[in-house]
C-alpha atoms as a PDB file:
ATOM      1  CA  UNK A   1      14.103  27.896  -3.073  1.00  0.00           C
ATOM      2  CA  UNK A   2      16.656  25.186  -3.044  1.00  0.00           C
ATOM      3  CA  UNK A   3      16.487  21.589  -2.293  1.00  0.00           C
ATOM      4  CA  UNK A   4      18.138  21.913   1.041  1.00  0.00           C
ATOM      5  CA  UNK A   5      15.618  24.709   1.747  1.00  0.00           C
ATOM      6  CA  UNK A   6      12.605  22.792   0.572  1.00  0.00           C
ATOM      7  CA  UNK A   7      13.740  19.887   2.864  1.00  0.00           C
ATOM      8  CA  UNK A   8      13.865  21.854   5.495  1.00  0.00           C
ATOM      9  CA  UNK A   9      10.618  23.241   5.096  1.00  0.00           C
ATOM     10  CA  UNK A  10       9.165  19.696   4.951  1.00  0.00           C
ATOM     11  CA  UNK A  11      11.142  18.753   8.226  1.00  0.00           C
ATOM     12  CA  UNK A  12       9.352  21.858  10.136  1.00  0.00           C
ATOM     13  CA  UNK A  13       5.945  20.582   9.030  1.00  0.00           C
ATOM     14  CA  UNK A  14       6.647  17.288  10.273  1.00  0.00           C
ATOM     15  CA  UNK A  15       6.090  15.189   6.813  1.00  0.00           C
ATOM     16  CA  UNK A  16       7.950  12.688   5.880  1.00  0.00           C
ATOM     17  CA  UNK A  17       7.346  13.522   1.787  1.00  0.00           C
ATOM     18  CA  UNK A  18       8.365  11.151  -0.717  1.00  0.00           C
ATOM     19  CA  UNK A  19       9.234  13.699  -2.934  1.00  0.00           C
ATOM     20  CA  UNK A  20      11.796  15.660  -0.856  1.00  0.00           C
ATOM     21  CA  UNK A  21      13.423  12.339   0.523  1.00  0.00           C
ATOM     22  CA  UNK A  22      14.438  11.628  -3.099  1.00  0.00           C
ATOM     23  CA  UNK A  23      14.627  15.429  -4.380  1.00  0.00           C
ATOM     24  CA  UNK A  24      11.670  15.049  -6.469  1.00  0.00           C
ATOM     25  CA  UNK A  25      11.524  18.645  -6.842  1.00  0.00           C
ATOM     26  CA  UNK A  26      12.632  21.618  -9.331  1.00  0.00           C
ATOM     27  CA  UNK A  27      14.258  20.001 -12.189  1.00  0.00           C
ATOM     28  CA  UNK A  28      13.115  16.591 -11.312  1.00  0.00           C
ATOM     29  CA  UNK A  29       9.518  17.868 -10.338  1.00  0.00           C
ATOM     30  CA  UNK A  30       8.295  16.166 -13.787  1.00  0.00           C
ATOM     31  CA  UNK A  31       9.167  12.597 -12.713  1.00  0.00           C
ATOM     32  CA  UNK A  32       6.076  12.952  -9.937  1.00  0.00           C
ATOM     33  CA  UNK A  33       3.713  11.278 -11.833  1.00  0.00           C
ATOM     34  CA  UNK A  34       5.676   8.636 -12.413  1.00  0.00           C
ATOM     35  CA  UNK A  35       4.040   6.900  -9.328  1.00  0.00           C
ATOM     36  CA  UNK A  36       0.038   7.366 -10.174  1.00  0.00           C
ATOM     37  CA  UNK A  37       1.080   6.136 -13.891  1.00  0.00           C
ATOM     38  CA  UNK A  38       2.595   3.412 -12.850  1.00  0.00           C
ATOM     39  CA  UNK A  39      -0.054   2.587  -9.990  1.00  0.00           C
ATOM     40  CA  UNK A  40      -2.668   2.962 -13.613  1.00  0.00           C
ATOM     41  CA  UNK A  41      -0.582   1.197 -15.741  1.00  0.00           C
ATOM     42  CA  UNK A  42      -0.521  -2.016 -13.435  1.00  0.00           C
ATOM     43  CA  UNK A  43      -4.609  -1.527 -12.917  1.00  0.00           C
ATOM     44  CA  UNK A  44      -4.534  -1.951 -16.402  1.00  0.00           C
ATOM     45  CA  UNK A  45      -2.545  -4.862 -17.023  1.00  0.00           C
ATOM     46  CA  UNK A  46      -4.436  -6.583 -14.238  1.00  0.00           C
ATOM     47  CA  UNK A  47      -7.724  -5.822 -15.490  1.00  0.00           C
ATOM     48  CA  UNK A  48      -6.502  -8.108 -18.651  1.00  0.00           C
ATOM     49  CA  UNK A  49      -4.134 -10.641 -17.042  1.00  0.00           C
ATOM     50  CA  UNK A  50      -6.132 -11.624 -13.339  1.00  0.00           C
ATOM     51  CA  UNK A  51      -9.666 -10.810 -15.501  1.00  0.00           C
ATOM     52  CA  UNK A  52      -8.411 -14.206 -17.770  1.00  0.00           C
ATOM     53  CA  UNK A  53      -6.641 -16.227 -14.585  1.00  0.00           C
ATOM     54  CA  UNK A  54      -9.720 -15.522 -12.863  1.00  0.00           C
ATOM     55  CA  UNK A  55     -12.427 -17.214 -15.432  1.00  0.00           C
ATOM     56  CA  UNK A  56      -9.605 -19.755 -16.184  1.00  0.00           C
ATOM     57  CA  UNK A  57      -8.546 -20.922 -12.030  1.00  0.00           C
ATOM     58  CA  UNK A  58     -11.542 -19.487 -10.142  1.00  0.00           C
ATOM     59  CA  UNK A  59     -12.387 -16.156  -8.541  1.00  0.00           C
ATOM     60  CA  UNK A  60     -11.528 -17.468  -4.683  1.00  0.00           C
ATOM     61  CA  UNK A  61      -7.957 -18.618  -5.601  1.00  0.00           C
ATOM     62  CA  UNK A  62      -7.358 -14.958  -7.504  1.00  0.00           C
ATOM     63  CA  UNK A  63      -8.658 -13.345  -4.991  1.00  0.00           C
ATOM     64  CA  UNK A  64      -6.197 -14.909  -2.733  1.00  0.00           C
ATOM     65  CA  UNK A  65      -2.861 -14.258  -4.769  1.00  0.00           C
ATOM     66  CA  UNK A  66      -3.645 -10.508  -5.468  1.00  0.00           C
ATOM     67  CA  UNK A  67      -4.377  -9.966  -1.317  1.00  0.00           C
ATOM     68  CA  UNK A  68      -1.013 -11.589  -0.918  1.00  0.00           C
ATOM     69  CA  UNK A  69       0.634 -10.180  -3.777  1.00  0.00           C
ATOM     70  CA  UNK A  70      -1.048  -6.584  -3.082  1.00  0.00           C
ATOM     71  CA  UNK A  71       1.000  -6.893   0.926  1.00  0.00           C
ATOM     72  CA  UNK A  72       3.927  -8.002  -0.083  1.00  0.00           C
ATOM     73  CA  UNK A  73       4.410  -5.232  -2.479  1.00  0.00           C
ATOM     74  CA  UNK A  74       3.035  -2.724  -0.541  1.00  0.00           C
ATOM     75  CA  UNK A  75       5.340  -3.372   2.267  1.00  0.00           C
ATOM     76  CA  UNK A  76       8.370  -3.720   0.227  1.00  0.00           C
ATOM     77  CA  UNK A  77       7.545  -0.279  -0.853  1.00  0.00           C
ATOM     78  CA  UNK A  78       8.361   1.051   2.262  1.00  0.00           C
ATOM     79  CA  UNK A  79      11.731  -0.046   2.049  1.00  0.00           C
ATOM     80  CA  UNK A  80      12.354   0.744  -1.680  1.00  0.00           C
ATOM     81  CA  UNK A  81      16.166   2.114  -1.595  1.00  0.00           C
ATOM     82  CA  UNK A  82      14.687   4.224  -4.711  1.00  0.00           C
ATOM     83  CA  UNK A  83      12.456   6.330  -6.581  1.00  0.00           C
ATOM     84  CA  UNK A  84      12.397   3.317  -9.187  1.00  0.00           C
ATOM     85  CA  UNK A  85      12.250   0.135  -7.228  1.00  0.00           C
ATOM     86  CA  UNK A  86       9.287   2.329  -5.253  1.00  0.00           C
ATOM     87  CA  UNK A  87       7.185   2.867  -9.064  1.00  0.00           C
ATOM     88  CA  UNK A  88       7.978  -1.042  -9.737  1.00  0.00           C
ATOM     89  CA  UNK A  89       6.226  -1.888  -6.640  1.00  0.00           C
ATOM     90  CA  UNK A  90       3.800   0.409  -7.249  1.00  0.00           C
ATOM     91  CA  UNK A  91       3.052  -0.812 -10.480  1.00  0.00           C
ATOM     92  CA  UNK A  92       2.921  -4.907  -9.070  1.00  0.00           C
ATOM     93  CA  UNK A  93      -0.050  -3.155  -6.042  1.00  0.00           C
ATOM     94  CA  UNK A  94      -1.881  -1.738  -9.369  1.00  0.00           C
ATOM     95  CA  UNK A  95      -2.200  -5.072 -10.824  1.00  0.00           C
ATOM     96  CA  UNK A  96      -3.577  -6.514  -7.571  1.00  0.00           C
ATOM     97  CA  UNK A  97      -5.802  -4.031  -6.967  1.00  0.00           C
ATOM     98  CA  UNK A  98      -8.198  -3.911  -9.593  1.00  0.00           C
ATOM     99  CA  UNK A  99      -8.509  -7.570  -9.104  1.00  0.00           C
ATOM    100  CA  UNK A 100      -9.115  -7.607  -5.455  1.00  0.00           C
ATOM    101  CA  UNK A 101     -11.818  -4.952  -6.372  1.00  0.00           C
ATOM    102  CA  UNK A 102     -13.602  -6.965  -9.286  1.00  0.00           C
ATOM    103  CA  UNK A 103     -13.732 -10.442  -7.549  1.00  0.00           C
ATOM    104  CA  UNK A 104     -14.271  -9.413  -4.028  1.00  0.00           C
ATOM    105  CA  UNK A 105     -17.634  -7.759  -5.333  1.00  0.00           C
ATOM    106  CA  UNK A 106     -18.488 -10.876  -7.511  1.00  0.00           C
ATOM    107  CA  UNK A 107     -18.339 -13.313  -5.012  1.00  0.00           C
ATOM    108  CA  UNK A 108     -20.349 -10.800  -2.212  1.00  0.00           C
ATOM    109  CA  UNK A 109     -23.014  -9.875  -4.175  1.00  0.00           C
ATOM    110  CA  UNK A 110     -23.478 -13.337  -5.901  1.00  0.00           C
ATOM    111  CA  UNK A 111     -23.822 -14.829  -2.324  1.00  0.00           C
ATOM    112  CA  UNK A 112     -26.020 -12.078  -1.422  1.00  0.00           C
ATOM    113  CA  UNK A 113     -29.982 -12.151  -1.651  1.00  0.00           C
ATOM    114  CA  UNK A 114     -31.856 -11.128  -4.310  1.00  0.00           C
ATOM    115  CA  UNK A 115     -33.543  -8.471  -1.983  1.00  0.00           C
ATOM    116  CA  UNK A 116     -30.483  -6.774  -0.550  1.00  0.00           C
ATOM    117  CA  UNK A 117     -28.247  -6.602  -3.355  1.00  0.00           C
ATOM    118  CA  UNK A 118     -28.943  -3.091  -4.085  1.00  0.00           C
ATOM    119  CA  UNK A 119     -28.013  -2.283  -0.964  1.00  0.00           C
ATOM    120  CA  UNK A 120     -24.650  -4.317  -0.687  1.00  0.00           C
ATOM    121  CA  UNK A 121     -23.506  -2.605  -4.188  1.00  0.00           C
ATOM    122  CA  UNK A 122     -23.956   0.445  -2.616  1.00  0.00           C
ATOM    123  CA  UNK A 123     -21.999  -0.195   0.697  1.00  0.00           C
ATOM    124  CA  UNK A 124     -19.500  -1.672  -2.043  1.00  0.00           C
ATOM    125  CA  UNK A 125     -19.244   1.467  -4.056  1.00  0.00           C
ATOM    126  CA  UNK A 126     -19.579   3.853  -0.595  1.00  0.00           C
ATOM    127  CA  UNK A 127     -16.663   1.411   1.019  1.00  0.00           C
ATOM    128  CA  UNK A 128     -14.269   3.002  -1.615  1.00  0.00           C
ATOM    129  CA  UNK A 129     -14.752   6.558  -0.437  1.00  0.00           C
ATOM    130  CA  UNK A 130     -14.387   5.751   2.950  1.00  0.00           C
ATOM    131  CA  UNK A 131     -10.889   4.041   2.530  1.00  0.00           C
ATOM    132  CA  UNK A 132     -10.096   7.071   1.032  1.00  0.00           C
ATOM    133  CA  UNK A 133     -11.329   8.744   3.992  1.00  0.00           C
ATOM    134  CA  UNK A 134      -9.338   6.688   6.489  1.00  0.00           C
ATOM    135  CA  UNK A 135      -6.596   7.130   4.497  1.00  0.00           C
ATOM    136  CA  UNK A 136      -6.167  11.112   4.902  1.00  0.00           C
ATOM    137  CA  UNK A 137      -6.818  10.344   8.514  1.00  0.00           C
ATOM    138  CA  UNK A 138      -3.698   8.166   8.575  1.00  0.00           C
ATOM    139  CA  UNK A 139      -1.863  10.086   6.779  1.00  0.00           C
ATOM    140  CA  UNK A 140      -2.487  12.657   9.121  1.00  0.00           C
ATOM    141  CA  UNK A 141      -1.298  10.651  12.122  1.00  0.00           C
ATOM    142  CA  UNK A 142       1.932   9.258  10.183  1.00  0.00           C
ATOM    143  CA  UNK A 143       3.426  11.984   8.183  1.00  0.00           C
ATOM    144  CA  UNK A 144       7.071   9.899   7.507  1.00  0.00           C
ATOM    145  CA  UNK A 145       5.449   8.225   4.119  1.00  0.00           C
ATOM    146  CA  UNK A 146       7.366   4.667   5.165  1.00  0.00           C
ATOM    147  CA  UNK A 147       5.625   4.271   7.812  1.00  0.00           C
ATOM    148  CA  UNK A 148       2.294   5.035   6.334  1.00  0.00           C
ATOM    149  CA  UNK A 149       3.278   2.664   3.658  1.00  0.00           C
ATOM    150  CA  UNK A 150       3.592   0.060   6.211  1.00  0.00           C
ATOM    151  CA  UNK A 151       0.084   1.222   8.240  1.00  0.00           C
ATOM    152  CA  UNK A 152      -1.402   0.504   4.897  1.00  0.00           C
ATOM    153  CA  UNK A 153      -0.091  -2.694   4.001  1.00  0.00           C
ATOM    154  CA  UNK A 154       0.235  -4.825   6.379  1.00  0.00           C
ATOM    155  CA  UNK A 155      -3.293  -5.269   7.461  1.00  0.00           C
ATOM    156  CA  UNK A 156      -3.665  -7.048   4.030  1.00  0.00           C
ATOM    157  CA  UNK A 157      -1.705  -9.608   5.430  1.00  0.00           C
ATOM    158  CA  UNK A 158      -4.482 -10.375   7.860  1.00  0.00           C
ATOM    159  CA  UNK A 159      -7.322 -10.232   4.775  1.00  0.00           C
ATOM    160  CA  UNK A 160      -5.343 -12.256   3.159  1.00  0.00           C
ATOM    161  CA  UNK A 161      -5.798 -15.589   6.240  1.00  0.00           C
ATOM    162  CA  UNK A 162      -9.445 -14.656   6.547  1.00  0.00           C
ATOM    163  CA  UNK A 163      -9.706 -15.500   2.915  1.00  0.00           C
ATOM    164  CA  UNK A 164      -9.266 -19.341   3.832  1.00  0.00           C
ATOM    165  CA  UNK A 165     -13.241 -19.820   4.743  1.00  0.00           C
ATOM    166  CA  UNK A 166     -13.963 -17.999   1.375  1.00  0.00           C
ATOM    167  CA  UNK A 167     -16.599 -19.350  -0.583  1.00  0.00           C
ATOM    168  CA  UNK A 168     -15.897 -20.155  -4.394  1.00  0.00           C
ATOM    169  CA  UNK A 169     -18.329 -18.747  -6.644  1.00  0.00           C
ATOM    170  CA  UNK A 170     -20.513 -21.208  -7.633  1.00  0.00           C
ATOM    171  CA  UNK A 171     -21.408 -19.542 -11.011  1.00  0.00           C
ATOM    172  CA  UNK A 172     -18.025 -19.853 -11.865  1.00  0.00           C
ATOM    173  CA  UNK A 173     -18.021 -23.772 -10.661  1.00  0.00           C
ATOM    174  CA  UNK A 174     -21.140 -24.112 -12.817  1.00  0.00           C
ATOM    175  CA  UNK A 175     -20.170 -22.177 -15.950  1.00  0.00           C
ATOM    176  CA  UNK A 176     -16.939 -24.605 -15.866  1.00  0.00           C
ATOM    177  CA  UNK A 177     -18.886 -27.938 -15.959  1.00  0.00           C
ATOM    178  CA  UNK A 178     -18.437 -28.502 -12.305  1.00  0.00           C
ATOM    179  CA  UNK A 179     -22.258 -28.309 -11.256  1.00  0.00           C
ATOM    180  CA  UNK A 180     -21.317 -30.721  -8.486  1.00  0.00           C
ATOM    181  CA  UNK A 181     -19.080 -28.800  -6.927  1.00  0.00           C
ATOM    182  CA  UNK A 182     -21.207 -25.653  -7.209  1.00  0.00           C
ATOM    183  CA  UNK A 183     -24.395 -27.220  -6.072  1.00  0.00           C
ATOM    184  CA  UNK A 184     -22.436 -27.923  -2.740  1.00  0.00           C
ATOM    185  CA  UNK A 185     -21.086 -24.867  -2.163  1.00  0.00           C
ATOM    186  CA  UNK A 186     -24.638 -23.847  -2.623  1.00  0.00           C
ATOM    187  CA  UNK A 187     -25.889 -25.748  -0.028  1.00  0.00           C
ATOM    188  CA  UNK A 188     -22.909 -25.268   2.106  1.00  0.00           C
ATOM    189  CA  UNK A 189     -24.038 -21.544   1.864  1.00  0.00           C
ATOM    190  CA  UNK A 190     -27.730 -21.987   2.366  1.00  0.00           C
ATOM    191  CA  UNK A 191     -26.671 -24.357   5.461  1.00  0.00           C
ATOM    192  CA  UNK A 192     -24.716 -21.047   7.215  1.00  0.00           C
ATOM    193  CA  UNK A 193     -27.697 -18.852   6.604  1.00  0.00           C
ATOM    194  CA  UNK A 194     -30.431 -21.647   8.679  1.00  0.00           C
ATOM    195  CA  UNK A 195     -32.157 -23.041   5.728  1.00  0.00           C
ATOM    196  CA  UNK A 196     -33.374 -26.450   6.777  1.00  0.00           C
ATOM    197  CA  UNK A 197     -35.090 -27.259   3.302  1.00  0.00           C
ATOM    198  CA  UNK A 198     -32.026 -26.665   1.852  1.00  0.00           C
ATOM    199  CA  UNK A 199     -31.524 -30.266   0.505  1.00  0.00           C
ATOM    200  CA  UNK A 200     -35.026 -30.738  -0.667  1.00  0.00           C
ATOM    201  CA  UNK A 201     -34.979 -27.183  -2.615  1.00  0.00           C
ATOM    202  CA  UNK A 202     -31.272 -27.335  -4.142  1.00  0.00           C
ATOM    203  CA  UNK A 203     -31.243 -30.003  -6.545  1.00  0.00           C
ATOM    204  CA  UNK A 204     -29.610 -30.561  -9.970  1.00  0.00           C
ATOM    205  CA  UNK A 205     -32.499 -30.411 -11.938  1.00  0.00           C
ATOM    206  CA  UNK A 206     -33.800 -26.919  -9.689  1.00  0.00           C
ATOM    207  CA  UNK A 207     -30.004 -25.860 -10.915  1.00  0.00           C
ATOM    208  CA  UNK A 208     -30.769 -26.048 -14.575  1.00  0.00           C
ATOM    209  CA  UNK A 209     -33.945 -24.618 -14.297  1.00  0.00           C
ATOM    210  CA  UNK A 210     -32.735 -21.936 -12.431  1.00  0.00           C
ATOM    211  CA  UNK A 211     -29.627 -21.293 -15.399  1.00  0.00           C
ATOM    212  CA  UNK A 212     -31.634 -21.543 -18.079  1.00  0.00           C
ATOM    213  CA  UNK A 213     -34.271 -18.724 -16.761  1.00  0.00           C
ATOM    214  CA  UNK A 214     -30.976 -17.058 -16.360  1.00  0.00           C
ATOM    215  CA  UNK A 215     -29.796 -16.939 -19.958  1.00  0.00           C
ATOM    216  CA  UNK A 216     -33.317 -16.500 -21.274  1.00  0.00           C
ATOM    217  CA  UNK A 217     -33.551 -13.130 -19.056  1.00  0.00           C
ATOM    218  CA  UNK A 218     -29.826 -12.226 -20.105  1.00  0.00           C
ATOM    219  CA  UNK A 219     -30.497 -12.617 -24.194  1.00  0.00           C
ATOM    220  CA  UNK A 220     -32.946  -9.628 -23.589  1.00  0.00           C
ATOM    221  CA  UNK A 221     -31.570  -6.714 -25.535  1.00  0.00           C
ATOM    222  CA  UNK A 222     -31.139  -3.113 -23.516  1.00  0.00           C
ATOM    223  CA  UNK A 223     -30.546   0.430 -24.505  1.00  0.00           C
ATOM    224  CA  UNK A 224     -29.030   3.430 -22.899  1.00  0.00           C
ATOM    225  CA  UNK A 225     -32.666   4.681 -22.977  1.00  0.00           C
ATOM    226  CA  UNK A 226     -33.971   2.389 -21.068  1.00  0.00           C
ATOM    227  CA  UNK A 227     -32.657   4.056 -18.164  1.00  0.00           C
ATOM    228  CA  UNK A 228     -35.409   6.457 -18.955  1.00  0.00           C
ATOM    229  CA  UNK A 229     -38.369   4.807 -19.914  1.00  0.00           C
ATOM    230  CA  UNK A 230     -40.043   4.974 -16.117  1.00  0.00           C
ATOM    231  CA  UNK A 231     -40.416   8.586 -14.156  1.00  0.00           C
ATOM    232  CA  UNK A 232     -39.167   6.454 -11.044  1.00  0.00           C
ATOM    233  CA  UNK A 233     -35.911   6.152 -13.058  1.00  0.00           C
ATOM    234  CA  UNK A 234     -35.992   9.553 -14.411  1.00  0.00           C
ATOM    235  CA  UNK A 235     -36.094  10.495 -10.960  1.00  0.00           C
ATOM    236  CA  UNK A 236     -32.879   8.524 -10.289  1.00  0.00           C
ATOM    237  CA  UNK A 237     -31.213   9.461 -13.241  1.00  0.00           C
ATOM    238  CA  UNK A 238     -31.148  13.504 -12.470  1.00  0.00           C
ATOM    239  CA  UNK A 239     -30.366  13.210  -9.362  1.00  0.00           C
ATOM    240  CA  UNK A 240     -27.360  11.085  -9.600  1.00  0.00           C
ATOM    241  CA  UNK A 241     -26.576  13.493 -12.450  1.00  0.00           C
ATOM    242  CA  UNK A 242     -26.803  16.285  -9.820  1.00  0.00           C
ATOM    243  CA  UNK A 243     -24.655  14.170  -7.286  1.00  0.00           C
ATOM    244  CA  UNK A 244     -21.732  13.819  -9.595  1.00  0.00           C
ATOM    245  CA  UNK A 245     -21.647  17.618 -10.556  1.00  0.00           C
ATOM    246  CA  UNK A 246     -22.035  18.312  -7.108  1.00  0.00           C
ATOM    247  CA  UNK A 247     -19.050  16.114  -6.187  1.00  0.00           C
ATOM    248  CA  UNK A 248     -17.381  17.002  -9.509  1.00  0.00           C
ATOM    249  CA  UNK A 249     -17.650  20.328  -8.131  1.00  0.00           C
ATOM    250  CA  UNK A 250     -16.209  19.989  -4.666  1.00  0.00           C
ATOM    251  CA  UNK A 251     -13.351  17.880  -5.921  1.00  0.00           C
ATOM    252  CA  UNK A 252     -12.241  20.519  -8.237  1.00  0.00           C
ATOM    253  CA  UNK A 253     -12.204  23.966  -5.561  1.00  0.00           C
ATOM    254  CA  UNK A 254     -10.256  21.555  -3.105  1.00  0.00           C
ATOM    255  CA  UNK A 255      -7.178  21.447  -5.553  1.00  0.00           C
ATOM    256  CA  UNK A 256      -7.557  24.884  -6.739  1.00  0.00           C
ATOM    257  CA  UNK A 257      -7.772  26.502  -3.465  1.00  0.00           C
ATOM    258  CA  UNK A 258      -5.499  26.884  -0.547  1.00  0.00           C
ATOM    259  CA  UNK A 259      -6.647  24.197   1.392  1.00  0.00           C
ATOM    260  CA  UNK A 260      -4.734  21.908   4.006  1.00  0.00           C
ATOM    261  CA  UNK A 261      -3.903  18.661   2.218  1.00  0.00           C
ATOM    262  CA  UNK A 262      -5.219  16.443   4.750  1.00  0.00           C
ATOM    263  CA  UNK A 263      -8.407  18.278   4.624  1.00  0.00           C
ATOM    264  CA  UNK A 264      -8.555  18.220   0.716  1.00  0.00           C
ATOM    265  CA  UNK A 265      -8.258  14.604   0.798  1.00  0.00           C
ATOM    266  CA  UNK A 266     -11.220  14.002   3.193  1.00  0.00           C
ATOM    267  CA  UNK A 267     -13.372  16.665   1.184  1.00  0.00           C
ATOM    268  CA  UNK A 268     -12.155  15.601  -2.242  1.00  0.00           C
ATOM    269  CA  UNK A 269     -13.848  12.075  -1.368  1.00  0.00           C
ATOM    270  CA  UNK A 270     -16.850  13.785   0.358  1.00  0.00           C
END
């Protein structure tokens, strides 16, 4: 089929593909990946660069710059004049990404309580597969890829202001001599939540004790094996085992077989 043909065919099932717009397709087919690497490659080079910036300036302010950083270039993707400009962009989103994903759970479940962290990891990890979710729905709605570029992207934007009541992480304030600082964020915290003892409890000295109990209980050496020492873990163990083959499973017969894309996407994170 040619590439007039091919666009044609795209135009009569109403998507907008990226890969027809810029002829993407027989002997330029191999330049597809391009995208995903780059999207990887600029995970990866954030995981090093923001992973330093963020012990080195804080968490909050990192967390900031890659929501900003992570609209702008997501929006200028929509306008990319080309298939290179578009993987450059692409590769600056990767970068933010990882970040946003790495702080953002730091700070929420080191402001969260003891008791319901468990839980808040696992709306964490769940929240992932759910984007992904939305994300075939939308894509479903807008099938000219600009504009779902833009539908994507722009709402970080608005994460990005509601980021200005953000708590620092006060582990971070602590571990970089600034126990001051992270003692009142501590009790700015504990004010928000209704704890009236909250200035008789959270003290300096209450601080170090609390550290040092911290470090002792860290220095404890672990194993892979301990993941099996208790049948209640055991327990766990299989059946997350069986969960990922399950998934593993799933994932793999909805890009074998002839499924609707938008479908595959939704089952593929299912």
């Amino acid at each position: 089929m040619t590439i007039e043909g091919l666009r044609d065919a795209a135009k009569l099932l109403g998507a907008g593909f990226l890969l027809f717009q810029w002829d993407l397709v027989c002997d330029y087919q191999s330049q597809k990946p391009l995208v995903q690497f780059a999207f990887m490659a600029g995970m990866l080079l954030g995981g090093f660069l923001y992973g330093y910036l963020s012990d080195r300036f804080g968490r909050k302010l990192i967390l900031r710059w890659c929501l900003l950083q992570l609209a702008i270039s997501g929006t200028c993707a929509a306008f990319a004049p080309n298939f290179l400009v578009y993987c450059f962009l692409r590769f600056w989103s990767g970068c933010s990404a990882v970040a946003i994903l790495s702080n953002n759970s730091m700070i929420v479940v080191e402001w969260t309580r003891a008791q319901s962290k468990a839980m808040v990891i696992s709306v964490i990890t769940c929240a992932t597969g759910i984007g992904q979710i939305i994300l075939g729905g939308l894509a479903f709605v807008f099938r000219e890829w600009r504009t779902l570029q833009l539908v994507v992207s722009v709402p970080f934007f608005v994460f990005f202001l509601s980021t200005w009541c953000l708590v620092e992480s006060a582990r971070w304030l602590i571990i970089t001599n600034k126990p001051a600082k992270g003692l009142k964020e501590l009790k700015k915290v504990a004010h928000r939540n209704g704890l009236k003892n909250a200035e008789a409890t959270l003290n300096m000295e209450g601080l170090r004790e609390t550290m040092k109990e911290e470090l002792e209980v860290a220095q404890t050496n672990t194993t892979l094996l301990d993941l099996f020492r208790t049948p209640k873990l055991r327990k766990r163990m299989c059946l997350l085992a069986f969960v990922r083959w399950a998934s593993h499973s799933t994932c793999q017969h909805s890009k074998s077989g002839d499924m609707h894309l938008f479908i595959s996407q939704v089952i593929t994170v299912l």
